[in-house]
Protein backbone atom coordinates (compact mmCIF):
# COMPACT_ATOMS: atom_id res chain seq x y z
CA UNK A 1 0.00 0.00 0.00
CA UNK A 2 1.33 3.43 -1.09
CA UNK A 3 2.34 5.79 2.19
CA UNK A 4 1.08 9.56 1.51
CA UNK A 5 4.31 11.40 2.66
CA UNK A 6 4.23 15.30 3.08
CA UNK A 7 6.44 18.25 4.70
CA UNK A 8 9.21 18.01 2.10
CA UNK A 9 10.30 21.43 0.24
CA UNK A 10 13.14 23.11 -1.00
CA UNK A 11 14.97 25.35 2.35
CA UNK A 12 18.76 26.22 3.03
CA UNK A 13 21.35 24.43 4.64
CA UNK A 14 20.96 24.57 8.84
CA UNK A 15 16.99 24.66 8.16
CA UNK A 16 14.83 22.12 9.78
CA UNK A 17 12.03 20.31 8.15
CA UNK A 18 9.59 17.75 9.47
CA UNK A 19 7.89 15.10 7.14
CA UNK A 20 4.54 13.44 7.92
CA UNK A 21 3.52 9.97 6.52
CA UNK A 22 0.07 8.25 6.67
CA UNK A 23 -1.29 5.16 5.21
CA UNK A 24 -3.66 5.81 1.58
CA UNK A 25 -6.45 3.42 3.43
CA UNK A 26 -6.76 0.36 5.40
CA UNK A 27 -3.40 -0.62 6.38
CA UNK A 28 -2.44 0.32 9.71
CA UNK A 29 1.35 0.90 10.96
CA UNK A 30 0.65 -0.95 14.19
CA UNK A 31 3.23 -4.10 14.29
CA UNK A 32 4.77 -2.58 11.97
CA UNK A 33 8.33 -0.92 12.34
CA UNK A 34 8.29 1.74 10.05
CA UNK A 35 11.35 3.76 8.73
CA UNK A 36 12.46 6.54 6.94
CA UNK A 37 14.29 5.79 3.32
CA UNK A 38 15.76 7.77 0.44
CA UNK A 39 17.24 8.19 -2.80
CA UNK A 40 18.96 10.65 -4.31
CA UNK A 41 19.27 11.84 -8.36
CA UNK A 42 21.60 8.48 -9.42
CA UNK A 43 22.01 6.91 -5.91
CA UNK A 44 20.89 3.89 -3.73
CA UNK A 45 17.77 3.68 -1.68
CA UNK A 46 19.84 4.44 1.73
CA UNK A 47 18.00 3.42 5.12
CA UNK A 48 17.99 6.70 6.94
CA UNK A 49 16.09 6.29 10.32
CA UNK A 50 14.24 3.91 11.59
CA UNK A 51 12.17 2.68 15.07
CA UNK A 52 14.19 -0.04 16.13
CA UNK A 53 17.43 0.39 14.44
CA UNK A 54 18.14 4.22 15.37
CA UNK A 55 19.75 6.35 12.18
CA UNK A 56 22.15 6.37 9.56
CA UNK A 57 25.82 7.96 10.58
CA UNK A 58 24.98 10.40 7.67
CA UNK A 59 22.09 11.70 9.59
CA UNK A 60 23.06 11.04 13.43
CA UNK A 61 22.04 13.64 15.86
CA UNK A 62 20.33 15.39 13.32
CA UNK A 63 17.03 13.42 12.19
CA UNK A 64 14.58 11.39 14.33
CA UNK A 65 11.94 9.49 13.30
CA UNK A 66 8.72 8.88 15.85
CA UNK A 67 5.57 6.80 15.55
CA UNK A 68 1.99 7.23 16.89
CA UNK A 69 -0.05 3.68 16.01
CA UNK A 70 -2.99 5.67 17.57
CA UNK A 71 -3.02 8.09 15.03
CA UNK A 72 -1.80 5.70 12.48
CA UNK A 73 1.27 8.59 11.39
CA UNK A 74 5.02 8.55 11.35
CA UNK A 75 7.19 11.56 11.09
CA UNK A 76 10.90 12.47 10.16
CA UNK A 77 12.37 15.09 12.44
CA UNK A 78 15.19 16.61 9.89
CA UNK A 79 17.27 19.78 11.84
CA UNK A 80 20.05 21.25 10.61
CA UNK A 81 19.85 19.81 6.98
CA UNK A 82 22.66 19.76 4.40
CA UNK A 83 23.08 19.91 0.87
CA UNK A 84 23.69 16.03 0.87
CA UNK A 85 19.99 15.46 2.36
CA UNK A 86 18.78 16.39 -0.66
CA UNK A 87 16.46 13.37 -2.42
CA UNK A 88 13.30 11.60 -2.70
CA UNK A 89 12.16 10.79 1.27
CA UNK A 90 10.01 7.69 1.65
CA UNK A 91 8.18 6.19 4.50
CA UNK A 92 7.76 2.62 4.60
CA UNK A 93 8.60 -0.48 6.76
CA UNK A 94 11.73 -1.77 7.88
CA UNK A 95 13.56 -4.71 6.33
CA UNK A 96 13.94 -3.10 2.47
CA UNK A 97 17.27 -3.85 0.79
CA UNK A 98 16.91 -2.60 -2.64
CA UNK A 99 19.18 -0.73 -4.36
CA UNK A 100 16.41 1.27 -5.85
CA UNK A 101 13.13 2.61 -3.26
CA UNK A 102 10.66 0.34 -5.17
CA UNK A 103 7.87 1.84 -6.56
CA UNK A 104 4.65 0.51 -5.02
CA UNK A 105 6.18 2.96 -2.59
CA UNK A 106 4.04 5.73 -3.86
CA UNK A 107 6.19 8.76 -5.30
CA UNK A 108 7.66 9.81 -2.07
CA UNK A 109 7.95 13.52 -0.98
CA UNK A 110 11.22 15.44 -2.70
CA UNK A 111 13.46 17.86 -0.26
CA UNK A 112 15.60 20.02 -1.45
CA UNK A 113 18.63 21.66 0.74
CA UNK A 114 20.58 24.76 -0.86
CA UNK A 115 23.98 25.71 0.23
């Protein structure tokens, strides 16, 4: 089932941005652990942060992702972002090792960081 993610944009580097993800209908994120994935222009899908297995080194100290089964929503803390954020962000559960973010993903939300 496609996620609907939101929040992305296009800000500067050292701006913070928070991305929301729901469910399109009928599947529910609890027993699920969901994460946080993207993909840049050319790259691989790259696990960024996830529930049980914390975040990447790339993004350490500076994203966190949090879940709320109740409201059925997960959300992507991203502070002080950098140029090399920049790509296609994708909520989804754990356990994907891809090298592309497959595309019954849904289209994913794009952010864009500026120098």
């Amino acid at each position: 089932v496609p996620m609907v993610e939101s929040g992305g944009g296009s800000v500067q580097a050292g701006e913070s941005l928070r991305l929301s993800c729901a469910t399109s209908g009928g599947w529910s994120f609890a027993g699920h652990n969901m994460a946080w994935y993207r993909q840049a222009a050319g790259g691989r899908c790259e696990l960024v942060s996830s529930i049980s297995n914390g975040d990447a080194d790339s993004v350490k100290g500076r994203f966190t992702t949090s879940q709320n089964n109740a409201k059925n929503s997960v959300w992507l803390q991203m502070n002080n972002l950098k140029p090399e954020d920049t790509a296609v962000y994708y909520c989804a559960a754990e356990g994907w090792l891809g090298d592309d973010c497959p595309k019954y993903w849904g289209q994913g939300i794009q952010v864009n960081v500026s120098s």
